[in-house]
N, C-alpha and C. Protein backbone atom coordinates (compact mmCIF):
# COMPACT_ATOMS: atom_id res chain seq x y z
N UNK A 1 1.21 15.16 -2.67
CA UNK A 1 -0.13 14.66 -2.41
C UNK A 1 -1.12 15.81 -2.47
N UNK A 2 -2.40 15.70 -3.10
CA UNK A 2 -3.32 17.19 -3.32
C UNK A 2 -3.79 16.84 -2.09
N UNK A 3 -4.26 17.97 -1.43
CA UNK A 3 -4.77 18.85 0.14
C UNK A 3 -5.83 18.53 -0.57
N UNK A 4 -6.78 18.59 -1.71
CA UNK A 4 -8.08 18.62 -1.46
C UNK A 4 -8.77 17.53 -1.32
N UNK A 5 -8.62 16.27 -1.36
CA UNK A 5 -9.06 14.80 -0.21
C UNK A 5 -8.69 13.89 -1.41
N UNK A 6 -8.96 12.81 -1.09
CA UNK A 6 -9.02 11.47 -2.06
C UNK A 6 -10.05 11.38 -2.79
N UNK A 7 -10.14 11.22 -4.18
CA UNK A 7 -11.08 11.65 -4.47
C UNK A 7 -11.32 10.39 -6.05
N UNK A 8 -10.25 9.89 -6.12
CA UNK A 8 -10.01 8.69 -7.38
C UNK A 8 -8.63 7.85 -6.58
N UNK A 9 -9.16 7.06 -7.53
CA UNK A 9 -8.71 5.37 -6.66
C UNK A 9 -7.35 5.27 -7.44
N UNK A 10 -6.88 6.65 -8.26
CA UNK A 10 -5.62 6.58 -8.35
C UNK A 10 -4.65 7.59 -6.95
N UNK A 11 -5.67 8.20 -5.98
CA UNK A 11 -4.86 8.96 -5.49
C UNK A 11 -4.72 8.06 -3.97
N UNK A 12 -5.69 7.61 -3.99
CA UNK A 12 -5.91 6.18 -2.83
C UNK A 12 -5.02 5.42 -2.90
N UNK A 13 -4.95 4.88 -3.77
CA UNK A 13 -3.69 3.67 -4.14
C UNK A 13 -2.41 4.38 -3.71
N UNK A 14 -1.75 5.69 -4.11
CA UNK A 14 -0.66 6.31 -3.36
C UNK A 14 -0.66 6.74 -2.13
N UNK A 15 -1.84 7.07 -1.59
CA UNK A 15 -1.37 7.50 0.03
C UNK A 15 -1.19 5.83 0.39
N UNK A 16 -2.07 5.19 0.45
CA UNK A 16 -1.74 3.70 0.65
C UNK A 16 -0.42 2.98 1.06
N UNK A 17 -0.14 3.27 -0.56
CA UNK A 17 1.14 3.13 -0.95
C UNK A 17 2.80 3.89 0.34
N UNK A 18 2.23 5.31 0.26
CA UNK A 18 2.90 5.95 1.20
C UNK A 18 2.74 5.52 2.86
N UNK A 19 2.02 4.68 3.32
CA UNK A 19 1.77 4.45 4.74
C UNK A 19 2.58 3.05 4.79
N UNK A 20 2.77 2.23 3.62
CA UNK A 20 3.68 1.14 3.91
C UNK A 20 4.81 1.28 3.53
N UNK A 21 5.28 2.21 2.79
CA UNK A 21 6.44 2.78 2.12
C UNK A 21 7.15 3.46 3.45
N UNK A 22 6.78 4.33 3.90
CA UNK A 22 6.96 5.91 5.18
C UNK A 22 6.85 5.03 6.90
N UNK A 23 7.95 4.84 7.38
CA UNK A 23 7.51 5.40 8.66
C UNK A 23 6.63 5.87 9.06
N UNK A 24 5.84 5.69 10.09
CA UNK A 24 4.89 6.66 10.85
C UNK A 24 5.66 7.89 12.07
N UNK A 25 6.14 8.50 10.56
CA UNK A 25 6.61 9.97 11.91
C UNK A 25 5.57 11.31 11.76
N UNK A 26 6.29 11.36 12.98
CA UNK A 26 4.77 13.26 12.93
C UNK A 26 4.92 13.77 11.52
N UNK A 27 5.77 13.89 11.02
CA UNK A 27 5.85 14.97 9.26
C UNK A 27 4.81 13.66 8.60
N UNK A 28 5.41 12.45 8.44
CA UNK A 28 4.51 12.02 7.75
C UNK A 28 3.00 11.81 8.14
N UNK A 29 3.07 11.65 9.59
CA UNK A 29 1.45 11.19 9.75
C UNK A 29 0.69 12.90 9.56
N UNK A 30 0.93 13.86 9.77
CA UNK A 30 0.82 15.10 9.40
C UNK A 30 0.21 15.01 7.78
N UNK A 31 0.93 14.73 6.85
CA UNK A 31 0.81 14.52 5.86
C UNK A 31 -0.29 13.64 5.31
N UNK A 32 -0.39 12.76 6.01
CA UNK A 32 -1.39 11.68 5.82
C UNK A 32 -2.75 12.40 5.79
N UNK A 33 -2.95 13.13 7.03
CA UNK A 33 -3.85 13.80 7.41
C UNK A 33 -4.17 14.95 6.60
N UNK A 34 -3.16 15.58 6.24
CA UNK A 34 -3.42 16.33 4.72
C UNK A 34 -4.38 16.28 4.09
N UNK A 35 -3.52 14.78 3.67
CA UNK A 35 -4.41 14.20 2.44
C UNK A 35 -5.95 14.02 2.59
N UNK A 36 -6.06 13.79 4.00
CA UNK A 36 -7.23 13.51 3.56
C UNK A 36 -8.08 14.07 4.34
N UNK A 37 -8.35 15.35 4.41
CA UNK A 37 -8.95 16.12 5.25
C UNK A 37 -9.96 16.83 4.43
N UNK A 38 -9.84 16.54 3.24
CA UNK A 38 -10.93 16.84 2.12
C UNK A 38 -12.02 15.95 2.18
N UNK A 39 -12.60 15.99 1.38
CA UNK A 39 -13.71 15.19 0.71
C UNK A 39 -12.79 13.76 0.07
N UNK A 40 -13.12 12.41 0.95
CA UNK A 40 -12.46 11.20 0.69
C UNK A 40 -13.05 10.12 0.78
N UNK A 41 -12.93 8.95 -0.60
CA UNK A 41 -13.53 8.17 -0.67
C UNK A 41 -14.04 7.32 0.42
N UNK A 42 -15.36 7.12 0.50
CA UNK A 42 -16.02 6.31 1.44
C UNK A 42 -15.51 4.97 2.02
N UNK A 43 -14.56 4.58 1.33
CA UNK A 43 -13.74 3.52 1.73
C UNK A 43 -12.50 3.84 2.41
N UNK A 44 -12.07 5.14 2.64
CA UNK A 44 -11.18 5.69 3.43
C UNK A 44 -11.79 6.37 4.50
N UNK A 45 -12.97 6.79 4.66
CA UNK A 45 -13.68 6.52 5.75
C UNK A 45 -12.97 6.63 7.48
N UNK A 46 -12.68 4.72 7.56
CA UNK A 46 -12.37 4.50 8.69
C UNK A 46 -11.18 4.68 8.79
N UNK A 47 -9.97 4.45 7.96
CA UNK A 47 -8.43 5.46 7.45
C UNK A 47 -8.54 6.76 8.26
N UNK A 48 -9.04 7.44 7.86
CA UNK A 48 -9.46 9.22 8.04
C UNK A 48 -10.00 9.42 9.45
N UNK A 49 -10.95 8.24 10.36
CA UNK A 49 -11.17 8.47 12.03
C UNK A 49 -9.89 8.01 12.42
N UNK A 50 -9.29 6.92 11.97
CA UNK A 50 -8.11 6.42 13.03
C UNK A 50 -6.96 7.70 13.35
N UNK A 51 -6.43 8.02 11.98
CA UNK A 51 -5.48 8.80 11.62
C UNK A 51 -5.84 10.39 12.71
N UNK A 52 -7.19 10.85 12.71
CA UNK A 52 -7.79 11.88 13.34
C UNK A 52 -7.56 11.74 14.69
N UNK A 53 -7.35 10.66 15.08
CA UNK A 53 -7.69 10.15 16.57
C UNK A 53 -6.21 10.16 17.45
N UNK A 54 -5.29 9.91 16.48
CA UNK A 54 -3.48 10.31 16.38
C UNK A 54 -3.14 11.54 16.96
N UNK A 55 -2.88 11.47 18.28
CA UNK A 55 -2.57 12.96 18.77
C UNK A 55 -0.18 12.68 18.33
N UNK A 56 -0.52 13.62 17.56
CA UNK A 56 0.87 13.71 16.81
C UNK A 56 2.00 14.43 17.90
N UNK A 57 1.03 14.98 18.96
CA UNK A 57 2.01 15.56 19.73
C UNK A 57 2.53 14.79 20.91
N UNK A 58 2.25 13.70 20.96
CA UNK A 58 2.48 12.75 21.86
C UNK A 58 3.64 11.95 21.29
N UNK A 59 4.39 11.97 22.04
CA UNK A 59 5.49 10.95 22.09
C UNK A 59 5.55 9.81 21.82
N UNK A 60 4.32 9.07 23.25
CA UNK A 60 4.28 7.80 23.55
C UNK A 60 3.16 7.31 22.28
N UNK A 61 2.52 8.12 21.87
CA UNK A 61 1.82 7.87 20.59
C UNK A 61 2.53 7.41 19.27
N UNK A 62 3.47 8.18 19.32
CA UNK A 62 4.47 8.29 18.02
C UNK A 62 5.29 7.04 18.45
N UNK A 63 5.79 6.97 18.82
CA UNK A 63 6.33 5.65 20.03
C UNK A 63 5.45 4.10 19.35
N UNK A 64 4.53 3.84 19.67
CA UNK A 64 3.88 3.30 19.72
C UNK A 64 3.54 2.56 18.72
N UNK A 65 3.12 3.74 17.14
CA UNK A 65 2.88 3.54 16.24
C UNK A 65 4.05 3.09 15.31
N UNK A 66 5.50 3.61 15.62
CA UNK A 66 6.54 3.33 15.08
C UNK A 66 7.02 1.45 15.92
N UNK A 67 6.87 1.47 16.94
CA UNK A 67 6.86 -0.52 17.15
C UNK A 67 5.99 -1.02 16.21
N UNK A 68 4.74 -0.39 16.32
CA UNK A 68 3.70 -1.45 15.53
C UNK A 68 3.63 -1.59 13.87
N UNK A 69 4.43 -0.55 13.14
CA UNK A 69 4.99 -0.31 11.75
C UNK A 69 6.43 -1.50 11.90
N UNK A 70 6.96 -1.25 13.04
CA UNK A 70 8.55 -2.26 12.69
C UNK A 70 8.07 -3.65 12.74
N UNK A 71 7.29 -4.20 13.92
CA UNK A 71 6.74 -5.20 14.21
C UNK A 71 6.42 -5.86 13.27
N UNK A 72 4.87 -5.30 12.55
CA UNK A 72 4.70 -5.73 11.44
C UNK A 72 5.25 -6.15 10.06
N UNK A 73 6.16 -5.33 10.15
CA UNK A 73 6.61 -5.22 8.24
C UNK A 73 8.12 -4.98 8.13
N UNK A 74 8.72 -5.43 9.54
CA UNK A 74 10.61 -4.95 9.46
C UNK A 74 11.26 -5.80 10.39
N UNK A 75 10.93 -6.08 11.30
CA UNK A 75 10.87 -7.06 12.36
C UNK A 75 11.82 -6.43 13.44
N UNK A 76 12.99 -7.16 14.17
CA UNK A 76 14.01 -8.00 14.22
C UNK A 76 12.85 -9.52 14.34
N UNK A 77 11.85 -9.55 14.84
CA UNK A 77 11.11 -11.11 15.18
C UNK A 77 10.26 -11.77 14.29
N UNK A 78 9.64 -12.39 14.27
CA UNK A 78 8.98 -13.13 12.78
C UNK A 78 8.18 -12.25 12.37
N UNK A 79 7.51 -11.59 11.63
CA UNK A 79 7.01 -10.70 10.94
C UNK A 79 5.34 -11.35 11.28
N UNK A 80 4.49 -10.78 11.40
CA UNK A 80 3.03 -11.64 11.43
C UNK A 80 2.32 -11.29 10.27
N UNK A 81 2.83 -10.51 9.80
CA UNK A 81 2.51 -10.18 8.04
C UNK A 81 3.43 -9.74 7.25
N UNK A 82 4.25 -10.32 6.38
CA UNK A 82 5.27 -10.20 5.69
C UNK A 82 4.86 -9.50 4.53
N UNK A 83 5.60 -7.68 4.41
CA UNK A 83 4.90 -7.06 3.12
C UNK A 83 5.42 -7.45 1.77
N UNK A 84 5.70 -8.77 1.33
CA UNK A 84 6.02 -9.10 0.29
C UNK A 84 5.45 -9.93 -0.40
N UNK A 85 4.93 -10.18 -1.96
CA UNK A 85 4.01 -10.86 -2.17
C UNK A 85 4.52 -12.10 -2.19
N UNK A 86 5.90 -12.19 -2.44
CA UNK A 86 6.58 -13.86 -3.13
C UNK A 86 6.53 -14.60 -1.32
N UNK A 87 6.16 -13.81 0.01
CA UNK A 87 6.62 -14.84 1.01
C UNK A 87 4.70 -15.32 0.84
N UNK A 88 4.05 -14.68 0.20
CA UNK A 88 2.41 -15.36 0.52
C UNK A 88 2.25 -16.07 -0.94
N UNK A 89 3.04 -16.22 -1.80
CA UNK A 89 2.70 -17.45 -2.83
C UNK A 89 3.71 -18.19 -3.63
N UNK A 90 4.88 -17.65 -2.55
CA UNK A 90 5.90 -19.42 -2.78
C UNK A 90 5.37 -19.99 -1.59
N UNK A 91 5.53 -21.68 -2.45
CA UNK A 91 6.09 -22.62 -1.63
C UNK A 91 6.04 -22.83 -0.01
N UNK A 92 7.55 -22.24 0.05
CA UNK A 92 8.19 -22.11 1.25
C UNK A 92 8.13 -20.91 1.89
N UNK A 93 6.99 -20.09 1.28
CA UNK A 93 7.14 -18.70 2.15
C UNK A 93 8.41 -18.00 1.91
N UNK A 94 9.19 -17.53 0.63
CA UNK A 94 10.05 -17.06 0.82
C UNK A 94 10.38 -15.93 0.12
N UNK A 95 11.06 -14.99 1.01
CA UNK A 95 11.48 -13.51 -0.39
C UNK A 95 12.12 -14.02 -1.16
N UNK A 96 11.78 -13.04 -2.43
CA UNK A 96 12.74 -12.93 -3.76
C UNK A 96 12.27 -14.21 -4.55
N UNK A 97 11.41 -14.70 -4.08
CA UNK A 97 10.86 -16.12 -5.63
C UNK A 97 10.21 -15.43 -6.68
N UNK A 98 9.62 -16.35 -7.80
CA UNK A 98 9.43 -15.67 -8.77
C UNK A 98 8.48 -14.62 -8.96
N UNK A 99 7.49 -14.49 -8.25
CA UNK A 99 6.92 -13.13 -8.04
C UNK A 99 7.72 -11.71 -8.38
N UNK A 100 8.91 -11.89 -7.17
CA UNK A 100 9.43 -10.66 -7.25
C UNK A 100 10.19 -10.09 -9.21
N UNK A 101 10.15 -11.16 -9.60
CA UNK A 101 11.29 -11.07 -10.94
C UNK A 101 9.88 -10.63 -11.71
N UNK A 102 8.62 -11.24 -11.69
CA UNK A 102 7.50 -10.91 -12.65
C UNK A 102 7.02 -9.60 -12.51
N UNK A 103 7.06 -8.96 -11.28
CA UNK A 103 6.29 -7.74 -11.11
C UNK A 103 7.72 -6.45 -11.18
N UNK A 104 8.79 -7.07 -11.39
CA UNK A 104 10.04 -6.20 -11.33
C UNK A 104 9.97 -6.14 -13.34
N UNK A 105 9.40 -7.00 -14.35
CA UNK A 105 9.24 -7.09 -15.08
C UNK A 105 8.01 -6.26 -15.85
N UNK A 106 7.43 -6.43 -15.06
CA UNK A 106 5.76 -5.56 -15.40
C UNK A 106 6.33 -3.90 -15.28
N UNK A 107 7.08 -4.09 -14.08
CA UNK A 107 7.59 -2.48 -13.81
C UNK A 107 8.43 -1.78 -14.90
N UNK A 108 9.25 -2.32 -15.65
CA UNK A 108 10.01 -2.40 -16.87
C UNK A 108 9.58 -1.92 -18.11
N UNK A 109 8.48 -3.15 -18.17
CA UNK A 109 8.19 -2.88 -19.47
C UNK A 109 7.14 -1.41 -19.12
N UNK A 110 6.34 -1.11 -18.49
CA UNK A 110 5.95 -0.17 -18.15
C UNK A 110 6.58 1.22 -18.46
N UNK A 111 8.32 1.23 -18.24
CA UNK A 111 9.39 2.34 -18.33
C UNK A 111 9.43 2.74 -16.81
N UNK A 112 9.13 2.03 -15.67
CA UNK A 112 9.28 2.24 -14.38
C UNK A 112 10.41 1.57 -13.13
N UNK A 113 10.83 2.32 -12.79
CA UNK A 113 12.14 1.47 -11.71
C UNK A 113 12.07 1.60 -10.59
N UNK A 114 12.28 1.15 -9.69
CA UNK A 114 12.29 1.29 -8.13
C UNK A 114 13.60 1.80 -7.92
N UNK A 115 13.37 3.32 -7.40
CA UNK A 115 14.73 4.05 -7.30
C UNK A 115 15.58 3.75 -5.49
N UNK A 116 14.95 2.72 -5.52
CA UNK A 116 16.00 2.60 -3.55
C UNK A 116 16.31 1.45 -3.62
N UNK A 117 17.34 0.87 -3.59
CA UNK A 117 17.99 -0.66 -3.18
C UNK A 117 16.71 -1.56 -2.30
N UNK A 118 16.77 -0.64 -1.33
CA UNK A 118 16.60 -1.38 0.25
C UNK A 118 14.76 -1.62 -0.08
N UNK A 119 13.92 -1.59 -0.88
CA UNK A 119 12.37 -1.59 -0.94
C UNK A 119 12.55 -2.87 -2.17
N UNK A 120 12.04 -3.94 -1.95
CA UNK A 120 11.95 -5.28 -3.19
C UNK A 120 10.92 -4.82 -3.88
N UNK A 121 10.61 -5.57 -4.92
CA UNK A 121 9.82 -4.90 -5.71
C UNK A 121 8.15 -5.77 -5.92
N UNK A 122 8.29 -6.73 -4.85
CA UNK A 122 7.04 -7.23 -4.82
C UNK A 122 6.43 -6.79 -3.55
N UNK A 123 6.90 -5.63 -2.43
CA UNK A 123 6.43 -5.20 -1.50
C UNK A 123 5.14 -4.50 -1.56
N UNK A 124 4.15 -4.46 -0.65
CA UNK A 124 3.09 -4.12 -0.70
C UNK A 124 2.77 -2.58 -1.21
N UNK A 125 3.31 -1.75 -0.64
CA UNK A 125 3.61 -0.26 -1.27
C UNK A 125 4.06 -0.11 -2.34
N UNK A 126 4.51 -0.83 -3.03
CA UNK A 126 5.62 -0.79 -4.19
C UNK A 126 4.85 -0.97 -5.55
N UNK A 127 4.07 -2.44 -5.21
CA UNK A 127 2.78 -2.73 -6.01
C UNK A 127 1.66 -2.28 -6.04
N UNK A 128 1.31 -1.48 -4.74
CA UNK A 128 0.21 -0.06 -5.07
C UNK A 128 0.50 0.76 -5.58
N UNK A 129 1.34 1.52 -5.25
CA UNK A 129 1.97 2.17 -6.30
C UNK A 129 2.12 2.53 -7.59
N UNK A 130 2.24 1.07 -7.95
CA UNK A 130 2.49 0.85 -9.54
C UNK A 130 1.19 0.99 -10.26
N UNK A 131 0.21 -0.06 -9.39
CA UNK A 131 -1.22 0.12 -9.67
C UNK A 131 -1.57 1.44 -10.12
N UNK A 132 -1.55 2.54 -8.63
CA UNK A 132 -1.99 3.68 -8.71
C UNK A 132 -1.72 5.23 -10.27
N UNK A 133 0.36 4.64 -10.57
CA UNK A 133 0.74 5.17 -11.87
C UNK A 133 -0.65 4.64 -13.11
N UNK A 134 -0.68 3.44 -13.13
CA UNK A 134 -1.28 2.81 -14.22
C UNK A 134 -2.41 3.33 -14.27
N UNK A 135 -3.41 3.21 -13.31
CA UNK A 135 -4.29 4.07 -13.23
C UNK A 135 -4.47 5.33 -14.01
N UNK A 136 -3.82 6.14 -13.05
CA UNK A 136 -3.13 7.69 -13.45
C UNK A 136 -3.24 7.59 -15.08
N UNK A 137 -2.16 6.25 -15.97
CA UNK A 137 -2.13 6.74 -17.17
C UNK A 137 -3.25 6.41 -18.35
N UNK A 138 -3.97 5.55 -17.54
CA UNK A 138 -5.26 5.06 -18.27
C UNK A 138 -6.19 6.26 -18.79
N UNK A 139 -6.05 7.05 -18.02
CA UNK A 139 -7.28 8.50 -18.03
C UNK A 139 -5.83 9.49 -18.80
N UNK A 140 -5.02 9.99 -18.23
CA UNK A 140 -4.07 10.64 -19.13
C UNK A 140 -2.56 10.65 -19.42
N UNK A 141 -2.49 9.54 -19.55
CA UNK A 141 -0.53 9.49 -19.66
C UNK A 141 -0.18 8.91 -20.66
N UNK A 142 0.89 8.82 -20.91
CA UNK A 142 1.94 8.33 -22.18
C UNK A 142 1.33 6.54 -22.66
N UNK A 143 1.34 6.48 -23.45
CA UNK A 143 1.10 4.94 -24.38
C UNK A 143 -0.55 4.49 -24.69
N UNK A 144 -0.41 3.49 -25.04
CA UNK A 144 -1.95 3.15 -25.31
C UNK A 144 -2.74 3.18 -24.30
N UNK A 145 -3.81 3.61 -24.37
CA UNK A 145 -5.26 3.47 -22.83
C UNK A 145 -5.04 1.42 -22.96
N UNK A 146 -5.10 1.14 -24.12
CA UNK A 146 -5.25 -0.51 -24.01
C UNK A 146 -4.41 -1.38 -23.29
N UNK A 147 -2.90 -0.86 -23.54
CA UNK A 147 -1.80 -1.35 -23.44
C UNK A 147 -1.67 -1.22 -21.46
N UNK A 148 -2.46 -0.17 -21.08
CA UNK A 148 -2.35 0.61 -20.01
C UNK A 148 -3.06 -0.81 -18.74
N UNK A 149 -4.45 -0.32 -19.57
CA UNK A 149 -5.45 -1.46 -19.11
C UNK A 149 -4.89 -3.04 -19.11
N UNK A 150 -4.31 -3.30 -19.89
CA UNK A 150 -3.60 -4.88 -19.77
C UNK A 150 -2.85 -4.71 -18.74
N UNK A 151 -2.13 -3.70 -18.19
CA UNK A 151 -0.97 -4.06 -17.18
C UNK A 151 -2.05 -3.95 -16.12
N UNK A 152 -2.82 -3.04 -16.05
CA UNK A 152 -3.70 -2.92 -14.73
C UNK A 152 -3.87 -4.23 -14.47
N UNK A 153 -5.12 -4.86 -15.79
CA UNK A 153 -5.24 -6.47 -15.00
C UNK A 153 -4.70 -7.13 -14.46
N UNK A 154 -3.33 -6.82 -15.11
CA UNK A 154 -2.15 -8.33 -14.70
C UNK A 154 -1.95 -7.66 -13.28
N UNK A 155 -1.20 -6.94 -12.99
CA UNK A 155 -0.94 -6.18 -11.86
C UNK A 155 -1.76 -6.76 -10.74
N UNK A 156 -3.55 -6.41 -10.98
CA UNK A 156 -3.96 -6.68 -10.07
C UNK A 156 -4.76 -8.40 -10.16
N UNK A 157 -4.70 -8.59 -10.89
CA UNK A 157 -5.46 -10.31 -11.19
C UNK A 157 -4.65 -11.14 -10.96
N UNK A 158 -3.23 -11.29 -11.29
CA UNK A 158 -2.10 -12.07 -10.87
C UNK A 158 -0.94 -11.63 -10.10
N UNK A 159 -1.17 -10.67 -9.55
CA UNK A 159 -0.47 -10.41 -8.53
C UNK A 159 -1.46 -10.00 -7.07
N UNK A 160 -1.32 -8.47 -6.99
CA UNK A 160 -2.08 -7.76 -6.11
C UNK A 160 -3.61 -8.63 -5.38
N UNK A 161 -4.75 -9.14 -5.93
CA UNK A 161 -5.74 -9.88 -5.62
C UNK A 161 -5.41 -11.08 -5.58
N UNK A 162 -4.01 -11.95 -5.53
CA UNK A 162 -3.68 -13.27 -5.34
C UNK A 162 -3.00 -13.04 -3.85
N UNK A 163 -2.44 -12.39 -3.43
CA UNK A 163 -2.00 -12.29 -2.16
C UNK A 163 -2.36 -11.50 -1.17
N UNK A 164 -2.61 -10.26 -1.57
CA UNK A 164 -3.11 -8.95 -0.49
C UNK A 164 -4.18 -9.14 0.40
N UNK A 165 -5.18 -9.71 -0.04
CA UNK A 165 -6.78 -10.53 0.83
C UNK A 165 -5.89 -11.07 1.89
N UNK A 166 -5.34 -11.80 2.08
CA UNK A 166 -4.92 -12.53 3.27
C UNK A 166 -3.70 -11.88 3.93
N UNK A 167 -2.87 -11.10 3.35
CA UNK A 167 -1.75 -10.16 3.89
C UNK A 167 -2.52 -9.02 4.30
N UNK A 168 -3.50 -8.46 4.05
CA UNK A 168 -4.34 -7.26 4.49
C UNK A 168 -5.31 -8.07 6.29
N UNK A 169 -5.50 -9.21 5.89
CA UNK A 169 -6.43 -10.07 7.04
C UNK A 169 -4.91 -10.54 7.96
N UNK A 170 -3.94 -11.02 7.83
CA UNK A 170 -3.04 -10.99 8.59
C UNK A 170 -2.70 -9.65 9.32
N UNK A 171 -2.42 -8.84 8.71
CA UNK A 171 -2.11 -7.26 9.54
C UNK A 171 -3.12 -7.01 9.86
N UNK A 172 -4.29 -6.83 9.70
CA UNK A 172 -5.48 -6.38 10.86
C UNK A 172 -5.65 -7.68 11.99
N UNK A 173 -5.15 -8.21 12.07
CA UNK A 173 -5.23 -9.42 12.95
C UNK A 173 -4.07 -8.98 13.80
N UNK A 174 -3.15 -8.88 13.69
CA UNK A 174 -1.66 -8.70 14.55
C UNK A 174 -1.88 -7.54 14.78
N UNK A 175 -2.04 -6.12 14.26
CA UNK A 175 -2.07 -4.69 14.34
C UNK A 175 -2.28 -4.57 15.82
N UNK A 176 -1.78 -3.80 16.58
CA UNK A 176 -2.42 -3.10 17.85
C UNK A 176 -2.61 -2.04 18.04
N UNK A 177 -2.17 -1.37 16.67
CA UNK A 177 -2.73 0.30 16.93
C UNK A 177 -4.08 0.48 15.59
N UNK A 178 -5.30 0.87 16.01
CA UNK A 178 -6.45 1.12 15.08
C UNK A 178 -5.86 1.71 13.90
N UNK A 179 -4.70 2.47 13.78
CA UNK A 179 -4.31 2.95 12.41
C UNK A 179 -4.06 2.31 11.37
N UNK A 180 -3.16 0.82 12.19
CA UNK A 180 -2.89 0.16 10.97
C UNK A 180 -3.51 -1.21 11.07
N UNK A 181 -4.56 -1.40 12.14
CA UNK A 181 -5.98 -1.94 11.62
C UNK A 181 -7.08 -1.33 10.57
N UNK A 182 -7.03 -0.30 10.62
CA UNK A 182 -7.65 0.56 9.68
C UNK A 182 -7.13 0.60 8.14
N UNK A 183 -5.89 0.94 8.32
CA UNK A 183 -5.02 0.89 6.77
C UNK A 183 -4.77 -0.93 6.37
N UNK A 184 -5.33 -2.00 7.00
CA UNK A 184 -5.27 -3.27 6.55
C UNK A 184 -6.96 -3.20 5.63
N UNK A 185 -7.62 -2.94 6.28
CA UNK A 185 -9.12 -2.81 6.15
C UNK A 185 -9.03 -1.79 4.63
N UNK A 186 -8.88 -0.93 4.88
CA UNK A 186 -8.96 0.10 3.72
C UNK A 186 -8.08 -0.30 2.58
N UNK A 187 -6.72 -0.86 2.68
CA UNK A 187 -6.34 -1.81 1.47
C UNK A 187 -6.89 -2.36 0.87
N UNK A 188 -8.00 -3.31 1.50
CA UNK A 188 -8.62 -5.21 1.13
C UNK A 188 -9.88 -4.17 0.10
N UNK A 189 -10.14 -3.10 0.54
CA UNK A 189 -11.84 -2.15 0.12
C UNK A 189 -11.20 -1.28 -1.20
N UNK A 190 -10.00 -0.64 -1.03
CA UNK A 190 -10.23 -0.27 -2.37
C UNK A 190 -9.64 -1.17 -3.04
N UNK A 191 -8.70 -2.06 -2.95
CA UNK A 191 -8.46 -3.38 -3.92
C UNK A 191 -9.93 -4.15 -4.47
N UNK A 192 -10.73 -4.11 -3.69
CA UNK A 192 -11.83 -5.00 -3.98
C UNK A 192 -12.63 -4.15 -4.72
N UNK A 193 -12.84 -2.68 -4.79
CA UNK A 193 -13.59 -1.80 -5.32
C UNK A 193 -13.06 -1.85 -6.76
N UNK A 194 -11.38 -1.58 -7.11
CA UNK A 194 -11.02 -1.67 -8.24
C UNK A 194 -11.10 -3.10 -9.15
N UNK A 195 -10.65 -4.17 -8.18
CA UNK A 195 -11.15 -5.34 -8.79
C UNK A 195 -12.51 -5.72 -9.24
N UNK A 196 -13.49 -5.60 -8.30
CA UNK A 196 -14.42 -5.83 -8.71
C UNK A 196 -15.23 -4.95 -9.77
């Protein structure tokens, strides 16, 4: 992650990415703070007070923030925001419907794989992520800028902006620690910045 702040909505999309991906432990929330201790987009903003406000040397802090990361997005109990896109547009609310096979497809043809078993591939981090590469290769990476730009749309027009609005408004609703009321908020803003 560059030390010198957030500064393009491809480097946003990966810390992002890294806060639903990562545990909230001191190395990582350390890291977080890294990132963005520079000069950082105005939509990371309120991201950058919460995270500041994190005394890392506290236990019961660290404590705290690690229930409200399991709670949310691991359970053992019903999840109040499920980080997967296929449980917010099947049906029946359920992992692994066809979502997960379309965006495990997009990832493919791309030349991209999800290197861990245990992370699905329609998870919220997983699909920022992907966003954030695409990004990245639009301005300088391997294949067509056009070819690049088509996956962006799809990525985010039929996937990412069909579910995240209301999975971002579910986790700031359940959240009890401002951090990851903050990182629900700062999702919905730069999704909406790039979409729109």
């Amino acid at each position: 992650m560059p030390t010198e702040g957030m500064t393009t909505p491809s480097e946003a999309l990966s810390l992002l990415s890294s806060m639903y991906l990562c545990k909230p432990t001191r190395e990582a929330l350390e890291n977080w703070k890294t990132a963005l201790s520079g000069e950082a987009s105005l939509f990371l903003d309120d991201l950058k007070k919460a995270l500041k406000e994190i005394d890392t040397t506290s236990d019961e802090e660290l404590e705290e923030l690690l229930w409200d990361y399991t709670r949310l997005f691991i359970g053992p109990y019903k999840l109040p925001c499920p980080p997967w896109e296929s449980v917010y547009t099947s049906p029946k609310r359920l992992m692994m419907q066809d979502s997960a096979g379309q965006v495990r497809e997009l990832y493919n043809e791309a030349g991209l794989e999800i290197n861990t078993a245990d992370v699905m591939p329609d998870h919220i981090g997983v699909e920022l992520n992907f966003l954030a590469v695409l990004l990245q290769r639009t301005h300088s990476g391997p294949g067509g800028k056009e070819e690049q730009v088509k996956r962006t749309e799809k990525i985010l027009n039929e996937h990412l902006l069909k579910w995240a609005p209301n999975f971002t408004h579910d986790m700031e609703n359940a959240a009890e620690t401002p951090f990851f009321r903050a990182l629900a908020r700062a999702t919905r803003q730069v999704l909406d910045v790039i979409g729109g």
